[in-house]
Protein backbone atom coordinates (compact mmCIF):
# COMPACT_ATOMS: atom_id res chain seq x y z
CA UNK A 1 0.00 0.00 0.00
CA UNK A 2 1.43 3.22 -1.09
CA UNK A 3 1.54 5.99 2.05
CA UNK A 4 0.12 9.49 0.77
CA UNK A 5 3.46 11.49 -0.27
CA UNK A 6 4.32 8.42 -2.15
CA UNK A 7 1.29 7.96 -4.23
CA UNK A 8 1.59 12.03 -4.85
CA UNK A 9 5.14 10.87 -5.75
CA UNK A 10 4.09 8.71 -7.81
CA UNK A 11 1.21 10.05 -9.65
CA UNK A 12 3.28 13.63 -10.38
CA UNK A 13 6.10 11.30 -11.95
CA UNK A 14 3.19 9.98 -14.11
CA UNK A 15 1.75 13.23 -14.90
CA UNK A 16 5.22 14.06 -15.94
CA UNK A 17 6.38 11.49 -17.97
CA UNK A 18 2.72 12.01 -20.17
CA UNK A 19 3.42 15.94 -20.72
CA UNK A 20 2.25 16.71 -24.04
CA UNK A 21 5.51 17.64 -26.98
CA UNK A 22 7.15 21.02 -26.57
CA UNK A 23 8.19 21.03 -30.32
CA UNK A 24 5.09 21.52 -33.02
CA UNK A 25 6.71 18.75 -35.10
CA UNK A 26 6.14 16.49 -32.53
CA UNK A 27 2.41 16.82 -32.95
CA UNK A 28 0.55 14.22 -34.93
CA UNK A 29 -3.28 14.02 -36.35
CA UNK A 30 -5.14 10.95 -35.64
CA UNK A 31 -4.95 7.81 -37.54
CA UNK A 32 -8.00 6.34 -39.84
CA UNK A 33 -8.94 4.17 -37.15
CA UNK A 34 -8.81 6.99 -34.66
CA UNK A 35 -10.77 9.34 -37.04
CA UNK A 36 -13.29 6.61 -37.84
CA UNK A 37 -14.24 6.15 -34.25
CA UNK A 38 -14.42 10.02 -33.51
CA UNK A 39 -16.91 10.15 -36.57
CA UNK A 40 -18.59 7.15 -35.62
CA UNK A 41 -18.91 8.09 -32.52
CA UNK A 42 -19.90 11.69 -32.87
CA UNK A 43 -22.69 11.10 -35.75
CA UNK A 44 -24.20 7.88 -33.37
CA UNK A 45 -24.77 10.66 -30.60
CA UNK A 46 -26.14 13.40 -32.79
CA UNK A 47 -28.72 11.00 -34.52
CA UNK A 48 -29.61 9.42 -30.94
CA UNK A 49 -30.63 13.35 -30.40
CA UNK A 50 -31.80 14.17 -33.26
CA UNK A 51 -34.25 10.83 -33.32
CA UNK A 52 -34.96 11.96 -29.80
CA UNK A 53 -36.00 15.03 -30.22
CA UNK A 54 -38.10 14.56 -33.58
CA UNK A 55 -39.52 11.56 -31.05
CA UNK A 56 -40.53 14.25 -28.52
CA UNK A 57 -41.85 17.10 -30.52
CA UNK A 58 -43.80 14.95 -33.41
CA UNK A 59 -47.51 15.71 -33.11
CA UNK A 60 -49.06 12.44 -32.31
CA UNK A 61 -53.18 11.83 -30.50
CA UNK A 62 -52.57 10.66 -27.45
CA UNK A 63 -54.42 7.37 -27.14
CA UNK A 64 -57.15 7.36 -23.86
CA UNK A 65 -54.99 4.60 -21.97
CA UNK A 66 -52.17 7.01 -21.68
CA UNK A 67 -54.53 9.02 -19.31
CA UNK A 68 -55.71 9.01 -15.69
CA UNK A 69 -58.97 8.61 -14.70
CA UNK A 70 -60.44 11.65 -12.78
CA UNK A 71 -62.46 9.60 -10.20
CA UNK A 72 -59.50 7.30 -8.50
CA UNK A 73 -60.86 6.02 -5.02
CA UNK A 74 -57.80 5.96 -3.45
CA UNK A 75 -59.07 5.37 0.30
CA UNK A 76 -56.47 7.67 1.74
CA UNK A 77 -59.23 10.63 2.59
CA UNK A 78 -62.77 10.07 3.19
CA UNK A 79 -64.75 13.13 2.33
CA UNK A 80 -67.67 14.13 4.13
């Protein structure tokens, strides 16, 4: 088990060794698979919401089992 300065130790040295490239030529895009799963990725969420929303603001008649009755005897409160 790693006492608390050591696991500070130890996650700063990580941090450290994962700093990003000083020099711009260091810098490199993403590969095809890498850009494949961004794009999958991104169009999957924005046509979850966009199916979502149409699903939500379509005009539809709301069937009569969708709605509550307005005479529920619920026994909690006896009226006079």
């Amino acid at each position: 088990m790693l006492s608390g300065w050591t696991f500070i130790q130890f996650v700063s040295a990580q941090m450290l060794a994962n700093t990003p490239p000083t020099d711009a030529s260091e810098i490199t895009g993403l590969t095809p698979g890498g850009w494949a799963m961004m794009l999958g990725s991104i169009g999957l969420v924005t046509a979850l919401c966009i199916f979502c929303i149409v699903r939500i603001f379509s005009e539809s008649k709301p069937s009569d089992h969708h709605h509550v009755p307005l005479d529920i005897a619920t026994d909690e409160i006896k009226l006079p």
